[in-house]
PDB file of N, CA and C in Angstrom:
ATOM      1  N   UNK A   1      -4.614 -24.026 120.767  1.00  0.00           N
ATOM      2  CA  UNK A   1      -3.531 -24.480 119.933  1.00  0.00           C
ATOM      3  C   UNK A   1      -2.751 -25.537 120.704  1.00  0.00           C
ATOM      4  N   UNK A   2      -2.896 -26.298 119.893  1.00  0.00           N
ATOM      5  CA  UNK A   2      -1.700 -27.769 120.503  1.00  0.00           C
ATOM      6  C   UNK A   2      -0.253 -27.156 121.046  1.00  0.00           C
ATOM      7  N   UNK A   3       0.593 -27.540 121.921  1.00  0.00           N
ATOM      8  CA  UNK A   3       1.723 -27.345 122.545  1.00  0.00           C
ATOM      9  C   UNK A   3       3.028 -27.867 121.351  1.00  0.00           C
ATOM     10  N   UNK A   4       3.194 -27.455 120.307  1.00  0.00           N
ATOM     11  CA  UNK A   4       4.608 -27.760 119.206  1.00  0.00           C
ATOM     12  C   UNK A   4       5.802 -27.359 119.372  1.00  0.00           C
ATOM     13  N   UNK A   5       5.873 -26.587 119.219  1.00  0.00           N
ATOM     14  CA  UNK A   5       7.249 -25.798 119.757  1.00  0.00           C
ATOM     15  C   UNK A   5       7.352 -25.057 120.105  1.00  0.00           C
ATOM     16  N   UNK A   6       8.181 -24.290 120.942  1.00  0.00           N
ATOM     17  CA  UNK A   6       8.727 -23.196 121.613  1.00  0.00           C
ATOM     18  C   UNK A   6       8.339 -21.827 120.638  1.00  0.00           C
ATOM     19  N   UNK A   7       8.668 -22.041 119.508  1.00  0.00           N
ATOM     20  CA  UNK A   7       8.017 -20.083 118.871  1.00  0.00           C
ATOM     21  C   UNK A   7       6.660 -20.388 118.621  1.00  0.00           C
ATOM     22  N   UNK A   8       5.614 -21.781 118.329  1.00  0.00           N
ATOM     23  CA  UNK A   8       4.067 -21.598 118.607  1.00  0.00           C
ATOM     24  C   UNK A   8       3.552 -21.654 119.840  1.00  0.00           C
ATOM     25  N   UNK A   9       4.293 -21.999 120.736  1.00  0.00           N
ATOM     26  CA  UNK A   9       3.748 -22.101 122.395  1.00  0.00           C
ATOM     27  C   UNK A   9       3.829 -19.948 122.669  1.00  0.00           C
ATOM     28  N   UNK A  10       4.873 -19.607 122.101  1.00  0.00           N
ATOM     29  CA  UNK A  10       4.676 -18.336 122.611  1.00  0.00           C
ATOM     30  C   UNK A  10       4.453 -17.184 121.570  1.00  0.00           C
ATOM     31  N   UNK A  11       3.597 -18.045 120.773  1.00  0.00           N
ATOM     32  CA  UNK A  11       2.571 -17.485 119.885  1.00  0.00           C
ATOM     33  C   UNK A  11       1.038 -16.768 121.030  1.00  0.00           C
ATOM     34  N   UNK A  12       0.822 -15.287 120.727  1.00  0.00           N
ATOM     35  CA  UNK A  12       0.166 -14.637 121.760  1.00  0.00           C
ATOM     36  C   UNK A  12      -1.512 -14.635 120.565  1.00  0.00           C
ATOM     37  N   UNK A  13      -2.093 -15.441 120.497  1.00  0.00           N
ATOM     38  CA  UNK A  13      -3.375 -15.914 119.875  1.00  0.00           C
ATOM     39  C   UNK A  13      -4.498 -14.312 119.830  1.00  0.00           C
ATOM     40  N   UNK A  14      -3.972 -13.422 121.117  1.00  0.00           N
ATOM     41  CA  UNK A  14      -5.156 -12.983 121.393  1.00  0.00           C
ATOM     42  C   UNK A  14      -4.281 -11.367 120.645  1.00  0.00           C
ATOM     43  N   UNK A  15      -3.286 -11.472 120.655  1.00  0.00           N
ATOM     44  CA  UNK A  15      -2.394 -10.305 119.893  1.00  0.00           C
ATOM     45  C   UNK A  15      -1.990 -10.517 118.889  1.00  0.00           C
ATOM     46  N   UNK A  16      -2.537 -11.249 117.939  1.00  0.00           N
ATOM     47  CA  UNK A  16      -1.726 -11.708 116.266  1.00  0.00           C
ATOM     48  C   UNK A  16      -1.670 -10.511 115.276  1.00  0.00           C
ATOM     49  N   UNK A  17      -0.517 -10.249 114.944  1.00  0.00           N
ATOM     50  CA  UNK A  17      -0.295  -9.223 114.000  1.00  0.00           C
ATOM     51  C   UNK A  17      -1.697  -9.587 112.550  1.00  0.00           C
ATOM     52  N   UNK A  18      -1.867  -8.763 112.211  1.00  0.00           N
ATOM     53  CA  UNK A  18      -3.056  -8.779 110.729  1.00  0.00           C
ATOM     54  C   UNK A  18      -2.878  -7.704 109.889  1.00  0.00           C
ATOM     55  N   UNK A  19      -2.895  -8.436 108.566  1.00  0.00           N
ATOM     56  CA  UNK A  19      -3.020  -7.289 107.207  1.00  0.00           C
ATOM     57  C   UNK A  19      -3.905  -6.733 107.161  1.00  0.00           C
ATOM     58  N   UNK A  20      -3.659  -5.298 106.554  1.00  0.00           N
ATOM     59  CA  UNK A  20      -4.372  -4.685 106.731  1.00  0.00           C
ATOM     60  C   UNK A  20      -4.894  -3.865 105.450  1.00  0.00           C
ATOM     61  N   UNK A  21      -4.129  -4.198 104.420  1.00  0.00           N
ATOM     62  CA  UNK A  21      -3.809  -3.864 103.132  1.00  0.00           C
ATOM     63  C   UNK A  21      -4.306  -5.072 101.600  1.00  0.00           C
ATOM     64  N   UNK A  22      -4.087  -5.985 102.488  1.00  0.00           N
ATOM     65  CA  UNK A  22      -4.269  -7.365 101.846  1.00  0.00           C
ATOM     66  C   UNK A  22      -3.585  -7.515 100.253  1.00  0.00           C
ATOM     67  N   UNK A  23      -2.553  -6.905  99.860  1.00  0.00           N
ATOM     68  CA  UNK A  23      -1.431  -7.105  98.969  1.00  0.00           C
ATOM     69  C   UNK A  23       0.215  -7.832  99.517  1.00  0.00           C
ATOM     70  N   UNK A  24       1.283  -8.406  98.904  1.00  0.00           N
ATOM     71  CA  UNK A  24       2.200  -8.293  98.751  1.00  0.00           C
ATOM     72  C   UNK A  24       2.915  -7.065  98.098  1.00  0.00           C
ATOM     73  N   UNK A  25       3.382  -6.241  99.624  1.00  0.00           N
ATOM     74  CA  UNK A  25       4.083  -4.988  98.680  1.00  0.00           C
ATOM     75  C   UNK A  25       5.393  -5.620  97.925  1.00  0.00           C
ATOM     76  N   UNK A  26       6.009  -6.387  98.180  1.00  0.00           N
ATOM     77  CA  UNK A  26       6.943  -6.526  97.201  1.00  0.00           C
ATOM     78  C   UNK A  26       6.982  -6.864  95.858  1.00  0.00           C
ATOM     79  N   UNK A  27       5.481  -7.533  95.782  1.00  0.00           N
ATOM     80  CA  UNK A  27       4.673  -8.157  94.622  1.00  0.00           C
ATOM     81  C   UNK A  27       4.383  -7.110  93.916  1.00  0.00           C
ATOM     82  N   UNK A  28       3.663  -6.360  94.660  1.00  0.00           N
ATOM     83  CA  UNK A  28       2.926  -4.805  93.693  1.00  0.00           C
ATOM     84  C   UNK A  28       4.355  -4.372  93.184  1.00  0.00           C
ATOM     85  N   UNK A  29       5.217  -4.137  93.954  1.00  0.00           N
ATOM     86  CA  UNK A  29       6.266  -3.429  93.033  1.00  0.00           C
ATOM     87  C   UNK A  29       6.952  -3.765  92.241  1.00  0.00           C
ATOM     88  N   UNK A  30       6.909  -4.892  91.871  1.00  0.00           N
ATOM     89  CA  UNK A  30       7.553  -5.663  90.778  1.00  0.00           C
ATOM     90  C   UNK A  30       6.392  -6.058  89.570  1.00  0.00           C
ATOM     91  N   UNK A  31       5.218  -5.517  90.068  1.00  0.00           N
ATOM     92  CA  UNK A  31       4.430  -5.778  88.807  1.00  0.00           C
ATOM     93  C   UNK A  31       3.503  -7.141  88.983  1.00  0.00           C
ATOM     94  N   UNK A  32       4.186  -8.146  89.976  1.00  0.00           N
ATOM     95  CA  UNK A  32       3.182  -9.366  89.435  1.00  0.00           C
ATOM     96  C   UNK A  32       2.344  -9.438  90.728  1.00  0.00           C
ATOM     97  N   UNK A  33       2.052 -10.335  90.650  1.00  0.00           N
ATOM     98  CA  UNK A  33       0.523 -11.182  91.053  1.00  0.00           C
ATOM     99  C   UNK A  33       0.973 -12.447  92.168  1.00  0.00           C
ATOM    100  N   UNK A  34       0.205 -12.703  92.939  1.00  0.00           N
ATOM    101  CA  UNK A  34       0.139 -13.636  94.369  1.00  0.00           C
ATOM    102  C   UNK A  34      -0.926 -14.274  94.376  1.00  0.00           C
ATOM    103  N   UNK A  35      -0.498 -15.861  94.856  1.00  0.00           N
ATOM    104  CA  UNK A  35      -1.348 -16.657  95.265  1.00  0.00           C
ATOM    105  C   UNK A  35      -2.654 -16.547  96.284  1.00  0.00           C
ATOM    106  N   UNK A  36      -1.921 -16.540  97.437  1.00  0.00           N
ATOM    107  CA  UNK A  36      -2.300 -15.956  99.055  1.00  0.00           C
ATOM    108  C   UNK A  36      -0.967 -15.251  99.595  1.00  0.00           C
ATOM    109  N   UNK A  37      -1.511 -14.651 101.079  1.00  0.00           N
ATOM    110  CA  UNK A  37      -0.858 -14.052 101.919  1.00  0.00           C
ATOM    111  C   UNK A  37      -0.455 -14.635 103.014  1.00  0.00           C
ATOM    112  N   UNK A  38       0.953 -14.340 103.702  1.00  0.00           N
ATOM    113  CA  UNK A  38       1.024 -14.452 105.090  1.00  0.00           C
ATOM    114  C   UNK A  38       1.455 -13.567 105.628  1.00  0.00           C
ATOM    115  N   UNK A  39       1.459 -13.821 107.452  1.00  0.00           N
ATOM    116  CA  UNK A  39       2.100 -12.670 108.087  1.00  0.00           C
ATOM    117  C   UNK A  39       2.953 -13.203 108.828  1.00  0.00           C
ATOM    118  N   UNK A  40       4.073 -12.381 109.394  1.00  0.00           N
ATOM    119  CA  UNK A  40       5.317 -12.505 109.910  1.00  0.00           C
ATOM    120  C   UNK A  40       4.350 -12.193 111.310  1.00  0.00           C
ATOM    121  N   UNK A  41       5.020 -12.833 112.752  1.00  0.00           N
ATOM    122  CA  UNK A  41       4.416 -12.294 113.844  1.00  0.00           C
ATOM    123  C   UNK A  41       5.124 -11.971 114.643  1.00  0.00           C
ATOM    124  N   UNK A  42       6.180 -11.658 113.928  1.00  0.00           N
ATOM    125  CA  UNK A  42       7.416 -11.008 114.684  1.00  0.00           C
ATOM    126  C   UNK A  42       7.510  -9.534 114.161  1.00  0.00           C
ATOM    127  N   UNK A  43       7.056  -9.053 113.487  1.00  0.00           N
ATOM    128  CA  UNK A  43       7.311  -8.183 112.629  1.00  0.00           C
ATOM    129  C   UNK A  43       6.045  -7.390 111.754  1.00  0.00           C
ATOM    130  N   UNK A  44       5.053  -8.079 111.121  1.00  0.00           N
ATOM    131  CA  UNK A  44       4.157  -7.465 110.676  1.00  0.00           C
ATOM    132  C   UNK A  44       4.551  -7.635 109.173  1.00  0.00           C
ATOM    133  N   UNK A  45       5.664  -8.409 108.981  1.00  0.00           N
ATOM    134  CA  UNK A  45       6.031  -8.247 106.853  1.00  0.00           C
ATOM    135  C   UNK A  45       4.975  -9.423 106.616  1.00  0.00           C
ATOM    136  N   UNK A  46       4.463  -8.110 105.411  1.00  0.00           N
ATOM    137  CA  UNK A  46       3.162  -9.229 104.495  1.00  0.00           C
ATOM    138  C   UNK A  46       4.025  -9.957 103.308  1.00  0.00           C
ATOM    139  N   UNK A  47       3.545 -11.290 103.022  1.00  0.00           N
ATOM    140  CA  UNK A  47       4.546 -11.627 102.069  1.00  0.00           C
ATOM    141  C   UNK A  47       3.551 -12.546 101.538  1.00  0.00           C
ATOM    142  N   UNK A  48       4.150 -13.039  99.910  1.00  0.00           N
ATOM    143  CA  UNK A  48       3.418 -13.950  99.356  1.00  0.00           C
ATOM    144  C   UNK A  48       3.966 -15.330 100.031  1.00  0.00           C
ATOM    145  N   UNK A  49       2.527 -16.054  99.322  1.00  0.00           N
ATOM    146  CA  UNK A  49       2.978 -17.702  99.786  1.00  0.00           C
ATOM    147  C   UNK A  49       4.427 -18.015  99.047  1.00  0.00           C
ATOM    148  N   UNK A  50       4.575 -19.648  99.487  1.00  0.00           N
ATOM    149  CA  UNK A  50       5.237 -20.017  98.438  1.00  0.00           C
ATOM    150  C   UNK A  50       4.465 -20.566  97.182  1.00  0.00           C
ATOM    151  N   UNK A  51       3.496 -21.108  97.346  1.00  0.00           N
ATOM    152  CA  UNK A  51       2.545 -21.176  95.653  1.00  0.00           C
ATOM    153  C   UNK A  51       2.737 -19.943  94.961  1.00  0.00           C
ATOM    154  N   UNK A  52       2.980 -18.864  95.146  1.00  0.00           N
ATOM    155  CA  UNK A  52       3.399 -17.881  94.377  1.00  0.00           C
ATOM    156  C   UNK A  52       4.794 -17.447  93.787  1.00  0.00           C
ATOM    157  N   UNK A  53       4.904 -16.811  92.946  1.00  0.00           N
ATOM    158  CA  UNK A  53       5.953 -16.640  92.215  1.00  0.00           C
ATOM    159  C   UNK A  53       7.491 -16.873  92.768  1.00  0.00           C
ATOM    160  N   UNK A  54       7.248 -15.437  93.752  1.00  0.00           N
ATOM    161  CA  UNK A  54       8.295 -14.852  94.580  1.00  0.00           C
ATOM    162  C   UNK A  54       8.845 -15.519  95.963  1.00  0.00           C
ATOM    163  N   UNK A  55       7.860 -15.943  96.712  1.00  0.00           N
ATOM    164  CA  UNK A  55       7.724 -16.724  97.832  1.00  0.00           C
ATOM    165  C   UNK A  55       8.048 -15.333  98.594  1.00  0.00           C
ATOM    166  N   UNK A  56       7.660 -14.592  98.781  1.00  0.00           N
ATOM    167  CA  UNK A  56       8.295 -13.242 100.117  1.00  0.00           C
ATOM    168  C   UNK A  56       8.150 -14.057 101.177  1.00  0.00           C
ATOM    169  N   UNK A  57       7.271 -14.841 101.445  1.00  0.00           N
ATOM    170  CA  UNK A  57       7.131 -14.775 103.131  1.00  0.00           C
ATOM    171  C   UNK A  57       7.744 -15.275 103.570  1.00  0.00           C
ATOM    172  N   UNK A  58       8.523 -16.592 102.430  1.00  0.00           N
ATOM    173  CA  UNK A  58      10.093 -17.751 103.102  1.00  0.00           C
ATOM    174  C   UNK A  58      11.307 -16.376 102.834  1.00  0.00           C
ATOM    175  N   UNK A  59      11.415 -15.925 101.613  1.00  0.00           N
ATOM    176  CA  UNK A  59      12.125 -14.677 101.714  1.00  0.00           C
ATOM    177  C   UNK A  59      12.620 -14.378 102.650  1.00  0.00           C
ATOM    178  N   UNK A  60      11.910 -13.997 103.757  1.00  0.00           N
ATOM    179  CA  UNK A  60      11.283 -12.966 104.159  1.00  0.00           C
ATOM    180  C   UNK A  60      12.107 -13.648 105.520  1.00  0.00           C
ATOM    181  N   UNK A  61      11.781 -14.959 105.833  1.00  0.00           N
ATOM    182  CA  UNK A  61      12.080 -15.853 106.945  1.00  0.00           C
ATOM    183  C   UNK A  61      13.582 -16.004 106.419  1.00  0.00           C
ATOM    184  N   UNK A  62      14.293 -16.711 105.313  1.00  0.00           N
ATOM    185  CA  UNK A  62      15.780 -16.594 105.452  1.00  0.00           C
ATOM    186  C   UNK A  62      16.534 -15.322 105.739  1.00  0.00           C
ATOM    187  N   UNK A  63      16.023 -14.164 105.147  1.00  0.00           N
ATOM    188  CA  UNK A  63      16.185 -12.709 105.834  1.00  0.00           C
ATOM    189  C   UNK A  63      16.735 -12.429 106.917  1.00  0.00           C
ATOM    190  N   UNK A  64      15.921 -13.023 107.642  1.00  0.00           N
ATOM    191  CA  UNK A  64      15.012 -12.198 109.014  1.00  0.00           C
ATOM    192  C   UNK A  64      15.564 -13.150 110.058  1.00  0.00           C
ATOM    193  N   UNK A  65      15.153 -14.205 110.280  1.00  0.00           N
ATOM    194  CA  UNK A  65      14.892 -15.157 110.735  1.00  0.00           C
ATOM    195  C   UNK A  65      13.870 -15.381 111.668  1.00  0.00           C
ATOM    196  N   UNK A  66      12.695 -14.652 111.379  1.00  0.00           N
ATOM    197  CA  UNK A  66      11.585 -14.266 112.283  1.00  0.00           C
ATOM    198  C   UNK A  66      10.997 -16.013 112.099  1.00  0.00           C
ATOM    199  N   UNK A  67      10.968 -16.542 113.203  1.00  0.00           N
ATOM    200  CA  UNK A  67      10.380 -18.013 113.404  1.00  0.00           C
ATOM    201  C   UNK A  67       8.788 -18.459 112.743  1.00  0.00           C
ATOM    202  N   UNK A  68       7.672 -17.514 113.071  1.00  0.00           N
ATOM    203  CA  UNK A  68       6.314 -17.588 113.151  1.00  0.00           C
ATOM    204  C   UNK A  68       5.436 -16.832 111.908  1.00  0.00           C
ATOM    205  N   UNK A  69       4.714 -17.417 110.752  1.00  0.00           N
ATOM    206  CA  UNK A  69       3.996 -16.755 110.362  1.00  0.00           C
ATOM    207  C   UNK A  69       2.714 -16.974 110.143  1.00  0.00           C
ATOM    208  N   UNK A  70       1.651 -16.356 109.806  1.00  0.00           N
ATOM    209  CA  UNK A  70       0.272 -16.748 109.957  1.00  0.00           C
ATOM    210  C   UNK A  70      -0.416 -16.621 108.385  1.00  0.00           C
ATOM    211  N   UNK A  71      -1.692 -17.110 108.410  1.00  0.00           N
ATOM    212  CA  UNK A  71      -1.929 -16.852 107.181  1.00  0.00           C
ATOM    213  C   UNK A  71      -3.055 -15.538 106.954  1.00  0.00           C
ATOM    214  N   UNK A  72      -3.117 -15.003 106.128  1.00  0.00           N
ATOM    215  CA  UNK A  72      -3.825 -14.117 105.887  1.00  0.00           C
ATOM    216  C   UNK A  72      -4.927 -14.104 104.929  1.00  0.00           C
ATOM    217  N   UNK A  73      -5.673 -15.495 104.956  1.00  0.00           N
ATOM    218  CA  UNK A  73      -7.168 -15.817 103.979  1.00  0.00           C
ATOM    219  C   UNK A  73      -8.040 -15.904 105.073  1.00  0.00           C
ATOM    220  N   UNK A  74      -9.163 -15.469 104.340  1.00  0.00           N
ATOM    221  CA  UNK A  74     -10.125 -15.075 105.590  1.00  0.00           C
ATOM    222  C   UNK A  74     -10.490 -16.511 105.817  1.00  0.00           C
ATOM    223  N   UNK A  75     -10.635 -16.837 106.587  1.00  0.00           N
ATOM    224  CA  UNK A  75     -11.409 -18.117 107.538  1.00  0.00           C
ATOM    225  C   UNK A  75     -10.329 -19.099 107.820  1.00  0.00           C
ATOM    226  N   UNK A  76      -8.933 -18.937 107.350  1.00  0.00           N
ATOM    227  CA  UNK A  76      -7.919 -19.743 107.401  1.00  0.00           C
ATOM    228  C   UNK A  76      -7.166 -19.228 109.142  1.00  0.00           C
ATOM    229  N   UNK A  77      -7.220 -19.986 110.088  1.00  0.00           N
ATOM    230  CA  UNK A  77      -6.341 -19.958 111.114  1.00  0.00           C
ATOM    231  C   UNK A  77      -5.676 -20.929 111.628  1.00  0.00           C
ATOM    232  N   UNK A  78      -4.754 -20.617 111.201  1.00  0.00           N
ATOM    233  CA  UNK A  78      -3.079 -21.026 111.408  1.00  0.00           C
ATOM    234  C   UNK A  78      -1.799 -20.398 111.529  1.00  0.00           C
ATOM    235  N   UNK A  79      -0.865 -21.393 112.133  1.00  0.00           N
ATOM    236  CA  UNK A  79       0.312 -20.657 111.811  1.00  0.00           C
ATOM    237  C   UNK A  79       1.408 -21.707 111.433  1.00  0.00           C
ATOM    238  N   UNK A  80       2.714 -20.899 111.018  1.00  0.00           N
ATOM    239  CA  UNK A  80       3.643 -22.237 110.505  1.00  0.00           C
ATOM    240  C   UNK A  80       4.935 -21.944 111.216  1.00  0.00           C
ATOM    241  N   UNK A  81       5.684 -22.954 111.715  1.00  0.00           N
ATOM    242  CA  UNK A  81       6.772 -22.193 112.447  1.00  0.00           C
ATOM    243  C   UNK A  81       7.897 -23.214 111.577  1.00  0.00           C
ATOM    244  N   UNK A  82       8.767 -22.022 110.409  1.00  0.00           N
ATOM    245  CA  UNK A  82       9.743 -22.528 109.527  1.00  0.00           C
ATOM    246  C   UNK A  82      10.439 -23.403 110.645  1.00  0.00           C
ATOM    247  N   UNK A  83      11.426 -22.231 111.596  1.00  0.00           N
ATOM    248  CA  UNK A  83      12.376 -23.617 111.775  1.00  0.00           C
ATOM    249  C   UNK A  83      11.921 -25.001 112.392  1.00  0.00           C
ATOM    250  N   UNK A  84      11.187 -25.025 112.772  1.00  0.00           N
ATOM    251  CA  UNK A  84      10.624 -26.288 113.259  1.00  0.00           C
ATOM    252  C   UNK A  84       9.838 -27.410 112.466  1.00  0.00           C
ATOM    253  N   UNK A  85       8.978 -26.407 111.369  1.00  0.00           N
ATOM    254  CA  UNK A  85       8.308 -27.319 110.246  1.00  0.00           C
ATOM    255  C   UNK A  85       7.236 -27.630 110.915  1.00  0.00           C
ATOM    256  N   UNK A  86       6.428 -26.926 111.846  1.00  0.00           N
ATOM    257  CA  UNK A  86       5.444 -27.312 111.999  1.00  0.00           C
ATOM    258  C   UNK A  86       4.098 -26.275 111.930  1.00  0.00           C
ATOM    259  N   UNK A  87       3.049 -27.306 111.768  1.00  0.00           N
ATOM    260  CA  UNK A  87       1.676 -26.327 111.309  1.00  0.00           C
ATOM    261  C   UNK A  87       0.801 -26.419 113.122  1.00  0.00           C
ATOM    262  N   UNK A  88       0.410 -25.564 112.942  1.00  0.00           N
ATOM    263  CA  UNK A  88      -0.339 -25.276 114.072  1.00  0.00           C
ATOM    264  C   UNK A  88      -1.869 -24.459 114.080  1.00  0.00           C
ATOM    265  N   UNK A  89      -3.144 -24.753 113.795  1.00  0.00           N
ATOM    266  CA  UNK A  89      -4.635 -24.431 114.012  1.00  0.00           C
ATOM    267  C   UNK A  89      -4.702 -23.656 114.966  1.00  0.00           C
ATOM    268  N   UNK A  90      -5.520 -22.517 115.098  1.00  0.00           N
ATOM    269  CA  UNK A  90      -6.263 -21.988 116.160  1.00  0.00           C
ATOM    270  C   UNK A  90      -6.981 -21.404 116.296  1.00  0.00           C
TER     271      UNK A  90
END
């Protein structure tokens, strides 16, 4: 992973939190439906994208303020670090 900022530099690649469930629980409980998934890597909250209804996973980040989340589609590796706005491969 390229060197971006300070919460993807100490992004731990070889310890990344992962779903394990592969839903938005906040989604299921309200009844609707999700685009894709991400994960918080501060934390482990599964949340929808923002292409989806609800957006949990920005939610989730004004909340929280957990910096780092990853995505949760299979073959997709990345991560996005809100406050900074940047995307990061790995």
């Amino acid at each position: 992973m390229a060197v971006l900022c300070a919460h993807l530099t100490a992004l731990d690649i070889a310890h990344l939190k992962h779903d394990t469930q592969h839903v938005c629980p906040e989604c299921v409980a309200l009844g609707d439906d999700w685009v894709h998934l991400r994960i918080c890597q501060q934390c482990g909250h599964v949340g929808c994208c923002d292409d989806s209804l609800n957006k949990h996973a920005t939610k989730h980040f004004h909340a929280t303020r957990h910096p780092v989340i990853t995505s949760a589609q299979p073959g997709e590796r990345w991560a996005w670090c809100y406050p900074d706005e940047l995307l990061a491969e790995y």
